[in-house]
Protein backbone atom coordinates (compact mmCIF):
# COMPACT_ATOMS: atom_id res chain seq x y z
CA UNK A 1 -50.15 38.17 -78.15
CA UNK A 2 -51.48 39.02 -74.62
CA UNK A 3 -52.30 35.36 -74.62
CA UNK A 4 -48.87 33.83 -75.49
CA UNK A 5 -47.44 36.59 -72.55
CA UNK A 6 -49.63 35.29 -69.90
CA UNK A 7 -48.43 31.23 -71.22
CA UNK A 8 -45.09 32.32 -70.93
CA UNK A 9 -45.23 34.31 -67.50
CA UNK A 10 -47.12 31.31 -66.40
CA UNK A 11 -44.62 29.29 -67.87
CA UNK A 12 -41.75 31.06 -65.92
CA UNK A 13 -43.86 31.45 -62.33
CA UNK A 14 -44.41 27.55 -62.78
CA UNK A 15 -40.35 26.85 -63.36
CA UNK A 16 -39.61 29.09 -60.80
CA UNK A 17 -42.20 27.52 -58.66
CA UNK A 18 -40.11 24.24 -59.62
CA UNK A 19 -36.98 25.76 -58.95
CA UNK A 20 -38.04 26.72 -55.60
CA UNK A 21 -39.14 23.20 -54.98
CA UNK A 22 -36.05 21.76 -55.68
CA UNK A 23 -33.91 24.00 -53.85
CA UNK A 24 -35.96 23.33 -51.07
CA UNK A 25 -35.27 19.88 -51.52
CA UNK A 26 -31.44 20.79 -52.03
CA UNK A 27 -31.54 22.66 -48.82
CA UNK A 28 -33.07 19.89 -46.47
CA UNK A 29 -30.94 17.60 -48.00
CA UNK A 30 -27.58 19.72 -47.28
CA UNK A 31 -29.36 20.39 -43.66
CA UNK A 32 -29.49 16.10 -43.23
CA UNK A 33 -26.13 15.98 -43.78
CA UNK A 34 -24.75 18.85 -41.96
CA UNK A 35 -26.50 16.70 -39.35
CA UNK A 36 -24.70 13.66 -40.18
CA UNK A 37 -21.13 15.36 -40.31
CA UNK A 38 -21.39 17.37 -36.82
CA UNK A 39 -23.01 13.33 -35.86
CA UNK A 40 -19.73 11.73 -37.30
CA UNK A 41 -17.33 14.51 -36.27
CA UNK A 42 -18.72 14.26 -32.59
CA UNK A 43 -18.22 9.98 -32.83
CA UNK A 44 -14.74 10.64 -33.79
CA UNK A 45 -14.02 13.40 -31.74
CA UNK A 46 -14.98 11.06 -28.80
CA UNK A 47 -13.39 8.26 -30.06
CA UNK A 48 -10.04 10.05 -30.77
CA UNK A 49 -10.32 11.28 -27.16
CA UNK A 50 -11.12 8.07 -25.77
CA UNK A 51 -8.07 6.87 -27.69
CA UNK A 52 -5.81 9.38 -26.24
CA UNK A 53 -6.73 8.22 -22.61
CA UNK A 54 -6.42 5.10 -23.29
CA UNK A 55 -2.97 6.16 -24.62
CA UNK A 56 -2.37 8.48 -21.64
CA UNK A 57 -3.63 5.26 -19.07
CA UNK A 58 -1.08 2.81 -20.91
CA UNK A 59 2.08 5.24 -20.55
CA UNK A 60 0.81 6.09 -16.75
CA UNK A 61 0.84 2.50 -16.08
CA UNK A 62 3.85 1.63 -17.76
CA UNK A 63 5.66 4.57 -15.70
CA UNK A 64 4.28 3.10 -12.82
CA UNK A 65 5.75 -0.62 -13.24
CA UNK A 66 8.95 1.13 -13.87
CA UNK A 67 9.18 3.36 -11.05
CA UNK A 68 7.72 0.28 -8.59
CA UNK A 69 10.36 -2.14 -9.87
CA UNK A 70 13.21 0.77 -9.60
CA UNK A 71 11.68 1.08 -5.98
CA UNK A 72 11.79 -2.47 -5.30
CA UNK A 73 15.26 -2.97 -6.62
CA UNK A 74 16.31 -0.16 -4.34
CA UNK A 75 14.76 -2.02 -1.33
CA UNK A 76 16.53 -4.67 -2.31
CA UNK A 77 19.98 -3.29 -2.40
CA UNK A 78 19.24 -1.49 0.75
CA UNK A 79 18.34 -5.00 2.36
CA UNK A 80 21.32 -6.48 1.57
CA UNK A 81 23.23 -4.19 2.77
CA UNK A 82 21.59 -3.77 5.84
CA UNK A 83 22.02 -7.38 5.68
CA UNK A 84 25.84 -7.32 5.83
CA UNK A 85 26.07 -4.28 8.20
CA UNK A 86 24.15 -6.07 10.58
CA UNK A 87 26.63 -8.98 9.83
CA UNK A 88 29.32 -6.76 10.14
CA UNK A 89 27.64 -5.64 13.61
CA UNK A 90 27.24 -9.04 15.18
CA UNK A 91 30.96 -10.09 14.42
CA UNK A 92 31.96 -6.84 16.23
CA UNK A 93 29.98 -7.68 19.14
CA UNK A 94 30.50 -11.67 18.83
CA UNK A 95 34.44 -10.30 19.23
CA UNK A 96 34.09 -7.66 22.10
CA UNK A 97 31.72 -10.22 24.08
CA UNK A 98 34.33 -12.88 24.18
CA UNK A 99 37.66 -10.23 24.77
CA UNK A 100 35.20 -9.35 27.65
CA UNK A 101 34.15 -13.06 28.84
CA UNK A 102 38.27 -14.04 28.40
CA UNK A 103 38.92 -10.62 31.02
CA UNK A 104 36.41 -11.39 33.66
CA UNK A 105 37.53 -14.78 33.22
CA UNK A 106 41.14 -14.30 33.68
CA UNK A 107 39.87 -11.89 36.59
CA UNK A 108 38.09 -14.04 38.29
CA UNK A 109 41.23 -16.93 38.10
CA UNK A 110 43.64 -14.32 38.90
CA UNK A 111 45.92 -14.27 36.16
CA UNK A 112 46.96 -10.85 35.26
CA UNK A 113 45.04 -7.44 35.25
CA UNK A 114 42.37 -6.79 33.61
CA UNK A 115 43.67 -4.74 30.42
């Protein structure tokens, strides 16, 4: 009997032997692919942050052209009426330049004071 305890605790120490063996196995493979998801999580972590800036850049720029053609449209209006006060100017002093060339004229011919 002695005989058939030693084949069976040799029996057990060699599946346990096995089992260690293949949990060995088990745990390199879990450790290769704990690798590969912190390796995928850190591609889409970048990607999903390069995303987001590229998001980020495209609403920057599109706030930009907005506020630059608001800008520009101001300019504009301000130019044209700048424009027309300057008109507005020129017609003032087009008028008071000849009231004064018709008094130093009539001055200068004698024909009435100068008002």
């Amino acid at each position: 009997m002695s005989e058939q305890i030693s084949f069976e605790i040799e029996s057990v120490m060699m599946a346990l032997c096995e089992l260690e063996r293949e949990l060995d196995k088990v745990k390199a493979r879990v450790e290769g692919m704990k690798k590969e998801l912190l390796s995928f999580t850190q591609e889409e972590a970048k990607k999903a942050k390069n995303e987001a800036l590229d998001e980020v850049k495209k609403q920057i720029e599109d706030e930009l052209a907005k506020a630059k053609a608001k800008a520009e449209k101001e300019a504009e209006d301000m130019l044209a009426k700048s424009e027309e006060k300057m008109k507005e100017l020129k017609a003032k002093v087009k008028k008071v330049y000849d009231q004064a060339l018709d008094i130093v004229l009539r001055t200068i011919l004698g024909e009435g004071e100068a008002s």
